[in-house]
C-alpha atoms as a PDB file:
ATOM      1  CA  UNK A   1      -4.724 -20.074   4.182  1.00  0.00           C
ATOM      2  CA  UNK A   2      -1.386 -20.396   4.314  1.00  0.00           C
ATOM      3  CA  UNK A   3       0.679 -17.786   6.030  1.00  0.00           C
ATOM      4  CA  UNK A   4       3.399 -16.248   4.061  1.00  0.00           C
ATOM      5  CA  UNK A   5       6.856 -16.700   5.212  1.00  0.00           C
ATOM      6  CA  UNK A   6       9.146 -13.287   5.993  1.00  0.00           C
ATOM      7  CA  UNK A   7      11.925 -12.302   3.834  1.00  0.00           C
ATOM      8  CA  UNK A   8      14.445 -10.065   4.363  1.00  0.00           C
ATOM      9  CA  UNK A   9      17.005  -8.857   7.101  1.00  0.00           C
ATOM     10  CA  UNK A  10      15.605  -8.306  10.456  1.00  0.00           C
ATOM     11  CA  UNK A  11      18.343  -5.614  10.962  1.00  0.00           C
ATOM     12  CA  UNK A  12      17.136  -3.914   8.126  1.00  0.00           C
ATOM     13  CA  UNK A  13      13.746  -3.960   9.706  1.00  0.00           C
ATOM     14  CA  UNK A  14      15.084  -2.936  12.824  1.00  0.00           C
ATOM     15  CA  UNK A  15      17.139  -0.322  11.318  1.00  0.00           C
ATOM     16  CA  UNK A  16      13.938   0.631   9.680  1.00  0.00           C
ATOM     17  CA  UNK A  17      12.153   1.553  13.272  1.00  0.00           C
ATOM     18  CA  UNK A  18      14.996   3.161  14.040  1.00  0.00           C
ATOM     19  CA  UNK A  19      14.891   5.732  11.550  1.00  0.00           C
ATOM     20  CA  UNK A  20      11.054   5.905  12.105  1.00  0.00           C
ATOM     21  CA  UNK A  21      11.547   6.918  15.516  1.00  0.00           C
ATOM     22  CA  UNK A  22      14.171   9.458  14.711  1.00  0.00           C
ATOM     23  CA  UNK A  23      12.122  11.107  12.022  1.00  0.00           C
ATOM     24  CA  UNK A  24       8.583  10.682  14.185  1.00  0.00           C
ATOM     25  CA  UNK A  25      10.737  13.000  16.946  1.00  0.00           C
ATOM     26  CA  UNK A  26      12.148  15.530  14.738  1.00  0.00           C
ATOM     27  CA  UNK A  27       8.699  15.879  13.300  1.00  0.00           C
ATOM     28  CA  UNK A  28       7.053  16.316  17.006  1.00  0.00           C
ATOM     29  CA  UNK A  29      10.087  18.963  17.375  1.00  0.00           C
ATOM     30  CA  UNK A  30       9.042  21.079  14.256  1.00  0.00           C
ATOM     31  CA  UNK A  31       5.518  20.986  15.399  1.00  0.00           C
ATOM     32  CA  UNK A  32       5.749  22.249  18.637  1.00  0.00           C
ATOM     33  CA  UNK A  33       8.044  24.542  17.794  1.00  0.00           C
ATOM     34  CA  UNK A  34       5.592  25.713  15.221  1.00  0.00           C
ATOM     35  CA  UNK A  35       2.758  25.985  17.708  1.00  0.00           C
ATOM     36  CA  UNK A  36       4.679  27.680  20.316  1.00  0.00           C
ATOM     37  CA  UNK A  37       5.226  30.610  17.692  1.00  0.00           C
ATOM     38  CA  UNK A  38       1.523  30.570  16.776  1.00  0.00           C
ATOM     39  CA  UNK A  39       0.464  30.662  20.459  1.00  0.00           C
ATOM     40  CA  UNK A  40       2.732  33.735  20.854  1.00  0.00           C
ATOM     41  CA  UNK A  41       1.591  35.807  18.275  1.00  0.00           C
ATOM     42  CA  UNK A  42      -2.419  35.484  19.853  1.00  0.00           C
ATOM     43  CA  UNK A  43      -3.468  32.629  17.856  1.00  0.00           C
ATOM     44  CA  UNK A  44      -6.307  30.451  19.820  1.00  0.00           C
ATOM     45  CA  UNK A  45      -5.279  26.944  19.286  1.00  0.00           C
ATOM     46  CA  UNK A  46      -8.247  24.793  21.718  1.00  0.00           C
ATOM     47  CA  UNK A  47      -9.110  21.945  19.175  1.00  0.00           C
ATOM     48  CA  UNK A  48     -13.391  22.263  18.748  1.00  0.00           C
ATOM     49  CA  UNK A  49     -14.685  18.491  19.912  1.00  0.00           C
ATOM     50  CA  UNK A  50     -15.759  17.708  16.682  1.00  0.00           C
ATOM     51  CA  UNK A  51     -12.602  17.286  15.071  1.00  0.00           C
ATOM     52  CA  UNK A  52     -11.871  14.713  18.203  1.00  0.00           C
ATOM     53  CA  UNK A  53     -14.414  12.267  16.447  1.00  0.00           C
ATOM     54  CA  UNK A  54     -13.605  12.620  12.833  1.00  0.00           C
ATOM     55  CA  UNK A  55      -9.771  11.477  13.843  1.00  0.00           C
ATOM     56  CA  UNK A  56     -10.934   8.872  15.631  1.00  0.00           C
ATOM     57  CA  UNK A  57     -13.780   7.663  13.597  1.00  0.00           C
ATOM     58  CA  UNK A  58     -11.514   7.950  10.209  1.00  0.00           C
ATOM     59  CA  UNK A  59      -8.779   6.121  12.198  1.00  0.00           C
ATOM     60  CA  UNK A  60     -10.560   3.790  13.464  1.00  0.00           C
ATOM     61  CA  UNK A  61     -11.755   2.694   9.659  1.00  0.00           C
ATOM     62  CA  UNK A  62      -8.324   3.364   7.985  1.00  0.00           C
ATOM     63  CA  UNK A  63      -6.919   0.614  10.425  1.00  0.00           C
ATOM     64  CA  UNK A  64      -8.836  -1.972   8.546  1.00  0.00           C
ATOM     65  CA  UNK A  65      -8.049  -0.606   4.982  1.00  0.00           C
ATOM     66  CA  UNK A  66     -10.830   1.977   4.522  1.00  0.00           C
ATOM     67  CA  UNK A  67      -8.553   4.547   4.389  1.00  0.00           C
ATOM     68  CA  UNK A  68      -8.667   8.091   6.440  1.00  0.00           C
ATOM     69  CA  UNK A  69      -7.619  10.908   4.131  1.00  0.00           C
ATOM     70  CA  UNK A  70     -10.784  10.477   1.891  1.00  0.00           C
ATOM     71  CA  UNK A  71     -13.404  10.489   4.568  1.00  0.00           C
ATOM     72  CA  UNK A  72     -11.954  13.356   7.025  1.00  0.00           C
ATOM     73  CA  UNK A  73     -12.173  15.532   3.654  1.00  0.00           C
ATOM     74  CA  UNK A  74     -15.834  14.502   3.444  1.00  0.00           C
ATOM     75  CA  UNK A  75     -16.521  15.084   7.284  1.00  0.00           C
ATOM     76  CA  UNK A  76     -14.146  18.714   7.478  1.00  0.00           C
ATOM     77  CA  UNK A  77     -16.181  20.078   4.455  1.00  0.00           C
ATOM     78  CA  UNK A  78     -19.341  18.369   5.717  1.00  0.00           C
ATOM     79  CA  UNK A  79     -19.320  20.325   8.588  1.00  0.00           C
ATOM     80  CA  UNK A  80     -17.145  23.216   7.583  1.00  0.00           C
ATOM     81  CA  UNK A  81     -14.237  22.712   9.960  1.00  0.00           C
ATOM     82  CA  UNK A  82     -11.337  22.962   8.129  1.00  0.00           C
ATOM     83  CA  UNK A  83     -10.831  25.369   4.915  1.00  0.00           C
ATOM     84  CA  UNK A  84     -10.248  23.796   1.900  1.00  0.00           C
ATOM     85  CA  UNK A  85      -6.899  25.227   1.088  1.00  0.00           C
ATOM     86  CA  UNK A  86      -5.629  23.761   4.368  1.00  0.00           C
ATOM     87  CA  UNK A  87      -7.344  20.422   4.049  1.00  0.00           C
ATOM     88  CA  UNK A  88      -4.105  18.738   2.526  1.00  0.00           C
ATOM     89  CA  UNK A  89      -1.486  20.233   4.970  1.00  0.00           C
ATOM     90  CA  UNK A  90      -3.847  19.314   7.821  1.00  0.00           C
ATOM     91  CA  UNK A  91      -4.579  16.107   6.912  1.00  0.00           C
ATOM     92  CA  UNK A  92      -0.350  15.296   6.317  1.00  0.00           C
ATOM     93  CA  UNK A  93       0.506  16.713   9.761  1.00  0.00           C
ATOM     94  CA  UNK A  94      -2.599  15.558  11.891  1.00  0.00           C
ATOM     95  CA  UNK A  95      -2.270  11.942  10.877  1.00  0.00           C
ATOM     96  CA  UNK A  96       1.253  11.302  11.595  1.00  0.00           C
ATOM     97  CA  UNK A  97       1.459  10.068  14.597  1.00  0.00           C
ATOM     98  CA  UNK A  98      -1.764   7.244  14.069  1.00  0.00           C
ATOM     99  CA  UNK A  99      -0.233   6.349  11.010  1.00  0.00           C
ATOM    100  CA  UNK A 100       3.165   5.762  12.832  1.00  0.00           C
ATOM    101  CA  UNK A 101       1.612   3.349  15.242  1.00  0.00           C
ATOM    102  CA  UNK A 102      -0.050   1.589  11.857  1.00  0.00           C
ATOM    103  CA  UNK A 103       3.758   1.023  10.216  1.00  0.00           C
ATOM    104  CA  UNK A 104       5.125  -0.217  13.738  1.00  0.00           C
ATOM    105  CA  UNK A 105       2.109  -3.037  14.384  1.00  0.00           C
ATOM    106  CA  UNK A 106       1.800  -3.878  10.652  1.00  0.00           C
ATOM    107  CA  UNK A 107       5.351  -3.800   9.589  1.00  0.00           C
ATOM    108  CA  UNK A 108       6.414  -5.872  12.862  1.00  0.00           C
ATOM    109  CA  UNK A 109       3.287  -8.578  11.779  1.00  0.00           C
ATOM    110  CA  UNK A 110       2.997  -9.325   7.788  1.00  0.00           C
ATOM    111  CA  UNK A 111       5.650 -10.752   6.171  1.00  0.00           C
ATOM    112  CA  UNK A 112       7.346  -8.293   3.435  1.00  0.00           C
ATOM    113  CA  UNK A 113      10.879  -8.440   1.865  1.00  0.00           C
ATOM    114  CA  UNK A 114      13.238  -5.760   3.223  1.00  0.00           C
ATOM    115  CA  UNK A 115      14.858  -4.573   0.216  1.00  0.00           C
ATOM    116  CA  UNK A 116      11.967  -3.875  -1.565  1.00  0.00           C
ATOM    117  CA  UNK A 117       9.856  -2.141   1.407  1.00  0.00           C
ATOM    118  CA  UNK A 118      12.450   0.066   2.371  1.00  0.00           C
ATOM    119  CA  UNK A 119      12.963   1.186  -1.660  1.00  0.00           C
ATOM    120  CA  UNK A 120       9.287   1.821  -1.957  1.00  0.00           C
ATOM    121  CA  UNK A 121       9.337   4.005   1.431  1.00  0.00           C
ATOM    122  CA  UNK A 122      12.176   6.130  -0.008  1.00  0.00           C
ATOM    123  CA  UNK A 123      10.517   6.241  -3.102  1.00  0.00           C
ATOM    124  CA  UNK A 124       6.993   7.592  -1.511  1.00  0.00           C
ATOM    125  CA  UNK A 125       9.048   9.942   0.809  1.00  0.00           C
ATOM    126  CA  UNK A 126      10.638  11.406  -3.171  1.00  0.00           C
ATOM    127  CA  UNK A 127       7.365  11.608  -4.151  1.00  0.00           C
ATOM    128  CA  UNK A 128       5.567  13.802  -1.694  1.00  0.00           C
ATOM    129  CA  UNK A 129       8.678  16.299  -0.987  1.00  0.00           C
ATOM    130  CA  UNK A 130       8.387  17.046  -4.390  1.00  0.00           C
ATOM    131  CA  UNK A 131       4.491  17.051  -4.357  1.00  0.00           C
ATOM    132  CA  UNK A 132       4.260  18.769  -0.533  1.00  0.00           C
ATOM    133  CA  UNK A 133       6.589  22.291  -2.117  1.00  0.00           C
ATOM    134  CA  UNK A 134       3.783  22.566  -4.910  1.00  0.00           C
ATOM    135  CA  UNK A 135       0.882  21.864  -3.356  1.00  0.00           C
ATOM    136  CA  UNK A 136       1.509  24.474   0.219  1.00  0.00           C
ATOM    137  CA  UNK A 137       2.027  27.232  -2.525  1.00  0.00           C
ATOM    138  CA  UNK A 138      -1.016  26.343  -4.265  1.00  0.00           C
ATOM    139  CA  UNK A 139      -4.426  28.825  -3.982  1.00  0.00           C
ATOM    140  CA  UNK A 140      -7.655  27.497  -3.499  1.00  0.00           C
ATOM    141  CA  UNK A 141      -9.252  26.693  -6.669  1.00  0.00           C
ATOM    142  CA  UNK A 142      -6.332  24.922  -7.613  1.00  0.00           C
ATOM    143  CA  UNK A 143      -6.330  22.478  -4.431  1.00  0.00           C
ATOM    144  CA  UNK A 144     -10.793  22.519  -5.020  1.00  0.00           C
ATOM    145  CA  UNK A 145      -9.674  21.352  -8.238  1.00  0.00           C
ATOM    146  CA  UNK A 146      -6.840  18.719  -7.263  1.00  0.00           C
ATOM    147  CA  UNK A 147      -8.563  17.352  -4.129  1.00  0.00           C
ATOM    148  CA  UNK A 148     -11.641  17.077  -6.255  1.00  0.00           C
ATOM    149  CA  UNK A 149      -9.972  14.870  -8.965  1.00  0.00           C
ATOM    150  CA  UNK A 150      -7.621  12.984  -6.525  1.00  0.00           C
ATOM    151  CA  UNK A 151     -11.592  11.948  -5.175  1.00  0.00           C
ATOM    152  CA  UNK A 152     -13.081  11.084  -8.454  1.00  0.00           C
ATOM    153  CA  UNK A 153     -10.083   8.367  -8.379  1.00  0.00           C
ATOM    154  CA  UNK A 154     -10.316   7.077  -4.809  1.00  0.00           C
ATOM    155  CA  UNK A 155     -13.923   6.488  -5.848  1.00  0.00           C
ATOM    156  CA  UNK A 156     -13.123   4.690  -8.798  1.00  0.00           C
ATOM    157  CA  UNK A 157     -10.606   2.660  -7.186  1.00  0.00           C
ATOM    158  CA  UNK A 158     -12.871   1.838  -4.544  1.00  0.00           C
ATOM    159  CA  UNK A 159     -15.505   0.451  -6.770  1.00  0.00           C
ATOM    160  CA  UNK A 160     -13.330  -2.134  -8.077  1.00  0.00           C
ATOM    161  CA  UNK A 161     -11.677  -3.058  -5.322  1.00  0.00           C
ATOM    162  CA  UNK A 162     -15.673  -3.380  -3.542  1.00  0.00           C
ATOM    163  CA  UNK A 163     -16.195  -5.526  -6.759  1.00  0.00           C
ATOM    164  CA  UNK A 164     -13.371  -7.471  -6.778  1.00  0.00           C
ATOM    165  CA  UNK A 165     -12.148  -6.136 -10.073  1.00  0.00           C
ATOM    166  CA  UNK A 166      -8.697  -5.275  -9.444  1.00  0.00           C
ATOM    167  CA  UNK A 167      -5.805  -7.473  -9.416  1.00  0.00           C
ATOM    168  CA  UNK A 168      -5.385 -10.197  -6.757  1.00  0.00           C
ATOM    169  CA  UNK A 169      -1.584 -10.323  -6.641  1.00  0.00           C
ATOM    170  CA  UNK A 170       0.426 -13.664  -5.859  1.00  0.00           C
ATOM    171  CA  UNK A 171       2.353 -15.133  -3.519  1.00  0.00           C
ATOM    172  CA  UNK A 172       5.811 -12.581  -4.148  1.00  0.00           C
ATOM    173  CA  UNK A 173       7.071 -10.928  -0.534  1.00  0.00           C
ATOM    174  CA  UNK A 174       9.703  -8.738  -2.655  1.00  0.00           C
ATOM    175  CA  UNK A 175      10.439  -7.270  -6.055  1.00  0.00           C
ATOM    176  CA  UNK A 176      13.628  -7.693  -7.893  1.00  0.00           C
ATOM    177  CA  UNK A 177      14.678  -6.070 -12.101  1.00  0.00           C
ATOM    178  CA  UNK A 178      12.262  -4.239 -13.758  1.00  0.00           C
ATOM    179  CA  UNK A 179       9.386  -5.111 -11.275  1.00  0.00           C
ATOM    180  CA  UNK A 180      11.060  -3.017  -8.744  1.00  0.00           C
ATOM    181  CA  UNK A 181      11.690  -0.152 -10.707  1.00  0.00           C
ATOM    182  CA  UNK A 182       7.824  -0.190 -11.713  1.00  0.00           C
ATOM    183  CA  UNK A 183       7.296  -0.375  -7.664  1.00  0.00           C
ATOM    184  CA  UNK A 184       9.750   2.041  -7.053  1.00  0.00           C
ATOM    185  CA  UNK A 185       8.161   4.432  -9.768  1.00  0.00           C
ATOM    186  CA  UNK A 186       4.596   3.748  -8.714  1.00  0.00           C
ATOM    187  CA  UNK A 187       5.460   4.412  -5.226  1.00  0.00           C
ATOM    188  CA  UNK A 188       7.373   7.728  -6.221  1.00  0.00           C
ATOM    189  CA  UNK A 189       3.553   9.024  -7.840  1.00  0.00           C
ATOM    190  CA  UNK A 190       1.575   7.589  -5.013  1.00  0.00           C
ATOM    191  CA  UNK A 191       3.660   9.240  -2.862  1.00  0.00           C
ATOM    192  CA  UNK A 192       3.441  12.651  -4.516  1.00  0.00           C
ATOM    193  CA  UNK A 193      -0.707  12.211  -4.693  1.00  0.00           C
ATOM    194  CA  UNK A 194      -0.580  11.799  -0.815  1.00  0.00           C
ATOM    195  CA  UNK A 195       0.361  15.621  -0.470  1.00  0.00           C
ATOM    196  CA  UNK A 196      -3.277  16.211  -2.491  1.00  0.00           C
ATOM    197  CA  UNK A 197      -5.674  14.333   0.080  1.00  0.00           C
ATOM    198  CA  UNK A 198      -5.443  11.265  -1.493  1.00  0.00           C
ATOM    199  CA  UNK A 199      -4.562   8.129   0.587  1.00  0.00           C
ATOM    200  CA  UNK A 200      -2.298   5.596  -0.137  1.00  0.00           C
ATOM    201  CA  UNK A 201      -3.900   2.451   0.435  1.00  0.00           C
ATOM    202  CA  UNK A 202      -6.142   1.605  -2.513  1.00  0.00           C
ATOM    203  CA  UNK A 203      -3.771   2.639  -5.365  1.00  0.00           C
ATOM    204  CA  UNK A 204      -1.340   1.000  -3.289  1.00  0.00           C
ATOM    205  CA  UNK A 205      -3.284  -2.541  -3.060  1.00  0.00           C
ATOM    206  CA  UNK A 206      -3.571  -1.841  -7.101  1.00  0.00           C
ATOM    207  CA  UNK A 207      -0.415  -1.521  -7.196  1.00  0.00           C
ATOM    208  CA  UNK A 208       0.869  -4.685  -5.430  1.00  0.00           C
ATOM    209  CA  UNK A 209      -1.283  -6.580  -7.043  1.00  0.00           C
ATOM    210  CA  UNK A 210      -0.199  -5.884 -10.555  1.00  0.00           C
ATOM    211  CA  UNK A 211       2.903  -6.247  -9.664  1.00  0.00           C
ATOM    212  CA  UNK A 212       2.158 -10.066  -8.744  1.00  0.00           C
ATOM    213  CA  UNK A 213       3.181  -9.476  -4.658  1.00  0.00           C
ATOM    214  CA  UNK A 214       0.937 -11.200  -2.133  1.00  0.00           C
ATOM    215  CA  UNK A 215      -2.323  -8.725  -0.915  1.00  0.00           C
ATOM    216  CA  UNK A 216      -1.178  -8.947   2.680  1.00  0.00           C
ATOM    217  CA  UNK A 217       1.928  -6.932   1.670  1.00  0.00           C
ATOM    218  CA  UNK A 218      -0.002  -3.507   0.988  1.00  0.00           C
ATOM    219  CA  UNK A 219      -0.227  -2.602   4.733  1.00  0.00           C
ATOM    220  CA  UNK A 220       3.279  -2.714   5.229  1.00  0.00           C
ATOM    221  CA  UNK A 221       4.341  -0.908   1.927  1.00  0.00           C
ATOM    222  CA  UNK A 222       1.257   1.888   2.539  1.00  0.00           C
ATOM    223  CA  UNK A 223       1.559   2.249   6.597  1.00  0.00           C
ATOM    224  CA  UNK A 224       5.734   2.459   6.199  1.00  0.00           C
ATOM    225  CA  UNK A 225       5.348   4.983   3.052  1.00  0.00           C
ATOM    226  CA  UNK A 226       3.048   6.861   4.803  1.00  0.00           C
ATOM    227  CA  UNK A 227       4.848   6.970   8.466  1.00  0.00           C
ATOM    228  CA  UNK A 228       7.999   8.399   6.468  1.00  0.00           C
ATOM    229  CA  UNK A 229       6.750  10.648   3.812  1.00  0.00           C
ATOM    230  CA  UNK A 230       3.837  12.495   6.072  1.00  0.00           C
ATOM    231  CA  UNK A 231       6.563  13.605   8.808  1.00  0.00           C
ATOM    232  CA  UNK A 232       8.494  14.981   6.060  1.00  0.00           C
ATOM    233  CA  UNK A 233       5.937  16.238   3.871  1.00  0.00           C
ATOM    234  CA  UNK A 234       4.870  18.277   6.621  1.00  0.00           C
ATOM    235  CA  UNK A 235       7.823  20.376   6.997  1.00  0.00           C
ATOM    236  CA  UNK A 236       6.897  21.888   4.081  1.00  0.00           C
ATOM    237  CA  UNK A 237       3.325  22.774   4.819  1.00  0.00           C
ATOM    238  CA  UNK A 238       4.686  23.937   8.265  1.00  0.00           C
ATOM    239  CA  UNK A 239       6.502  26.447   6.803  1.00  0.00           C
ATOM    240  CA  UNK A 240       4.159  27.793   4.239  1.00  0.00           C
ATOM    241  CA  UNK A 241       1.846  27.940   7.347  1.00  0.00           C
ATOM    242  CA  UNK A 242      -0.677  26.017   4.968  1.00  0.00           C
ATOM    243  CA  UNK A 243      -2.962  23.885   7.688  1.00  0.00           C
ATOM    244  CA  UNK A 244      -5.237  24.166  10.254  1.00  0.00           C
ATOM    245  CA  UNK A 245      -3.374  24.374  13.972  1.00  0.00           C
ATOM    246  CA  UNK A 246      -6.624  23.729  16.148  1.00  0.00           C
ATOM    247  CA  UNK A 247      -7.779  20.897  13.909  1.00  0.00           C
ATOM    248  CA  UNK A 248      -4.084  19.358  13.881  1.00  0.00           C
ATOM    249  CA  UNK A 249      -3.536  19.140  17.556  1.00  0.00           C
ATOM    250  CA  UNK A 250      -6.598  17.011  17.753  1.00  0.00           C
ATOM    251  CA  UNK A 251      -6.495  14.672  15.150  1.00  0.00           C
ATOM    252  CA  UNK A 252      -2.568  13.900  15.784  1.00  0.00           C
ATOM    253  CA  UNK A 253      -4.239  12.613  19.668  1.00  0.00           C
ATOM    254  CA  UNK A 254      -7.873  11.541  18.897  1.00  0.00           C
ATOM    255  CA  UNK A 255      -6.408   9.609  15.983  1.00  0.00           C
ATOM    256  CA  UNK A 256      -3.363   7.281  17.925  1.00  0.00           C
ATOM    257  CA  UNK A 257      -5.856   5.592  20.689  1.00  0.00           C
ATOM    258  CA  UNK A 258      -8.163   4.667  17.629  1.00  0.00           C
ATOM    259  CA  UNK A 259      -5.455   2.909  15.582  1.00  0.00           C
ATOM    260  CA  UNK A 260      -4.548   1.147  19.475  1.00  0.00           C
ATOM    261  CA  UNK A 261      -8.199   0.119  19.887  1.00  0.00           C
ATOM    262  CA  UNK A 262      -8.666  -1.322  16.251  1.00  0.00           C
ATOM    263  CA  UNK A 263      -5.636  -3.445  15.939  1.00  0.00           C
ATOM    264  CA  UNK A 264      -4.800  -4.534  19.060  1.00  0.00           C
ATOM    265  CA  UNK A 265      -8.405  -4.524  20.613  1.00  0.00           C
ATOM    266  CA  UNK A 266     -11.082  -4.921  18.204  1.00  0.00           C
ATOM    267  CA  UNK A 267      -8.726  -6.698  15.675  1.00  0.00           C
ATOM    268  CA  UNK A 268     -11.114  -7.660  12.752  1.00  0.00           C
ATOM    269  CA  UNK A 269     -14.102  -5.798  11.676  1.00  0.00           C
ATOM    270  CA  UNK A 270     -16.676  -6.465   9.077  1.00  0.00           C
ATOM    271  CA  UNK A 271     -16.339  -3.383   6.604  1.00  0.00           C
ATOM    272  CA  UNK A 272     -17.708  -4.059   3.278  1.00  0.00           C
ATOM    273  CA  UNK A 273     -21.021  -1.739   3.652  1.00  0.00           C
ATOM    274  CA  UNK A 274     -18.220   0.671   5.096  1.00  0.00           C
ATOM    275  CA  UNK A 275     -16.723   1.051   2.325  1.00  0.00           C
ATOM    276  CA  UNK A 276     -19.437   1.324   0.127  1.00  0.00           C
ATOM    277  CA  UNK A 277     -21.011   4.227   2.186  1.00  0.00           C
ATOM    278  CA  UNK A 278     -17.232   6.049   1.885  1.00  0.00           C
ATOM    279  CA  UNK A 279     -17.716   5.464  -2.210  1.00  0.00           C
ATOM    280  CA  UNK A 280     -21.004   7.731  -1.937  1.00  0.00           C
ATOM    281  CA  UNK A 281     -19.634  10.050   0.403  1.00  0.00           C
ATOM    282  CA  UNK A 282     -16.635  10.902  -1.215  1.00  0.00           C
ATOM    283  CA  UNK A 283     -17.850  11.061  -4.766  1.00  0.00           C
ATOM    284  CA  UNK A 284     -20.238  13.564  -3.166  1.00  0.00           C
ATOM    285  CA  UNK A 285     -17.331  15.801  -1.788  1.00  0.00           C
ATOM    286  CA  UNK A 286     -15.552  15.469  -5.024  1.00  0.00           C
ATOM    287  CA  UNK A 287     -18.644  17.135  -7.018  1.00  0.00           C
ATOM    288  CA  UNK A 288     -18.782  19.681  -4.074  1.00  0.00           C
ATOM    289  CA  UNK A 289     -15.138  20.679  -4.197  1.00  0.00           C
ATOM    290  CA  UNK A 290     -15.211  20.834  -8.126  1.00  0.00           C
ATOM    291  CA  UNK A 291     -17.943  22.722  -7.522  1.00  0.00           C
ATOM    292  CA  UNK A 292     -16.819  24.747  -5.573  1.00  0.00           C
ATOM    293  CA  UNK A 293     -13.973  25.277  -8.087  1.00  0.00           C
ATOM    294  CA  UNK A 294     -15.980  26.623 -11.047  1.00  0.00           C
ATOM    295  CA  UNK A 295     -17.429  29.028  -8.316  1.00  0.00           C
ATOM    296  CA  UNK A 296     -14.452  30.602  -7.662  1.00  0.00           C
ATOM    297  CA  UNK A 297     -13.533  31.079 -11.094  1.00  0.00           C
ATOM    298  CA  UNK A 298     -16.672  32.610 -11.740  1.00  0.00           C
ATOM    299  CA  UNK A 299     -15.953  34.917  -9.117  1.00  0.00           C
ATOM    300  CA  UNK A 300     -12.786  35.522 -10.250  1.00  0.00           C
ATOM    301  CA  UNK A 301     -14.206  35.983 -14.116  1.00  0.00           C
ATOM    302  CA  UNK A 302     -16.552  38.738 -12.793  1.00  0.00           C
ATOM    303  CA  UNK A 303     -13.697  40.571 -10.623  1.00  0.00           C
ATOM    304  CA  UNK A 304     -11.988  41.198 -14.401  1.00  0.00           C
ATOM    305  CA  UNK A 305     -14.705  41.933 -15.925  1.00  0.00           C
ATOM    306  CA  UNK A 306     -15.474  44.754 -13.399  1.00  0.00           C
ATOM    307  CA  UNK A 307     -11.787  46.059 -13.323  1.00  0.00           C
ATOM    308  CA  UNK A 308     -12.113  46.073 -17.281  1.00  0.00           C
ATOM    309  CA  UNK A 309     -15.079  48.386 -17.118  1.00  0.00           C
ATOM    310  CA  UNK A 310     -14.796  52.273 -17.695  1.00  0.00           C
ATOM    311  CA  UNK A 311     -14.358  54.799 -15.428  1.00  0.00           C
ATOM    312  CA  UNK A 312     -17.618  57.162 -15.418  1.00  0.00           C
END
């Protein structure tokens, strides 16, 4: 196969890490700053080991396209580690700094057109500020609800892609006229689902491919959406205190030596029965959180109803 030539300006691309770096700092700044006040007012923040190997195994995976925001849900509701409420700001925060390391190796390696990478970034980044103020306010039955549907879709997606059902794409490194606008628009909504639970790098692969750009150019587009708009999105959830601390602290360190390992070390990785085996999983956590949903408005059915009675 024929390996696609770059386009673009390797300033911009330069410029581009730049402005990673900048934002990966402020974010490490707002975190411990966070931490620090949580430690002082008594809070216990030793990460349990468990939450060690679900970063690393879901990093490990999402380096080769499996994707890691689907599977830690499974896992943290699995084993009860993380409340669901908090399961979307903890998955934003705790994977920033893998997913960083993802945009800087895949960014640097496959071939994408400048322009249109860096409008699809901003466009993501739009997307889940927007998304990131709603969703930290929301109560639990409504994220049971959203996390559960966001699922339902990754499923979905992931049975055609496991099928080879969805589009292939062409040869395009870049987007130009209406194209780009449909990018930049797609992007914006992809973006906004990430705040949810929902990863970015099936749609994403959809995506590309309808819009007729070469397959390869996903990892760039999804790692470099991702690496701006989780930082950012997290400021948000860091102020509405609306994610796990203990998990956090270990899946932002568990996760960064697993991305290392898989693309530098191991490289390429046979994952087809992978990602079959993440379609059962998570379609089983969906039904579980939606689940879980209806029980909570039962609950919250019978509260009324009990209020409503007559004093005696």
């Amino acid at each position: 196969m024929q390996t696609p030539v770059a386009t673009g300006s390797t300033t911009a691309r330069d410029a581009l890490f730049v402005a990673l770096g900048l934002v990966t700092i402020g974010f490490l700044v707002v975190i411990i700053r966070a931490l620090r006040a949580r430690a002082a007012e008594g809070e216990k923040l030793t990460t349990p080991p468990s939450i060690w190997g679900v970063s690393f195994i879901a990093n490990f995976f999402d380096t080769f396209g499996v994707g890691s925001f689907a599977t830690t849900t499974t896992m943290f509701r699995q084993w009860r580690l993380v409340r669901d409420e908090q399961i979307p700001g903890t998955l934003n925060i705790g994977y920033v700094l893998p997913t960083v390391a993802q945009a800087y190796i895949y960014t640097k390696i496959v071939p994408v057109d400048s322009k249109t990478l860096i409008a699809l970034i901003l466009a993501a980044v739009a997307g889940a500020w927007l998304g990131a103020g709603v969703v930290a306010s929301w109560p639990r039955r409504k994220v049971q609800i959203g996390m559960g549907l966001c699922l339902v879709a990754f499923a979905i997606i992931r049975v055609f892609m496991n099928l080879n059902l969805t589009p292939v794409g062409g040869d395009a490194l870049g987007l130009s006229g209406t194209l780009l606008v449909v990018g930049i628009l797609g992007n914006f909504a992809l973006g906004a689902l990430m705040t949810l639970g929902i990863g970015l790098y099936a749609p994403c692969m959809i995506l590309v491919g309808l819009l007729g750009m070469n397959a390869t150019t996903a990892f760039p587009i999804m790692m470099g959406s991702c690496a701006f708009l989780m930082p950012l999105a997290s400021v948000r959830f860091v102020r509405a205190r609306s994610y796990d601390a203990r998990a956090m602290i270990g899946m932002l360190v568990a996760g960064l030596p697993a991305v290392l390992i898989a693309a530098l070390i191991v490289k390429t990785m046979p994952v087809s029965a992978v990602q079959w085996l993440v379609v059962v999983v998570v379609t089983y956590t969906a039904i579980g959180l939606l689940r879980a949903a209806r029980r909570e408005q039962n609950i919250a059915a019978a509260a009324t109803a009990a209020e409503a009675q007559p004093a005696l």
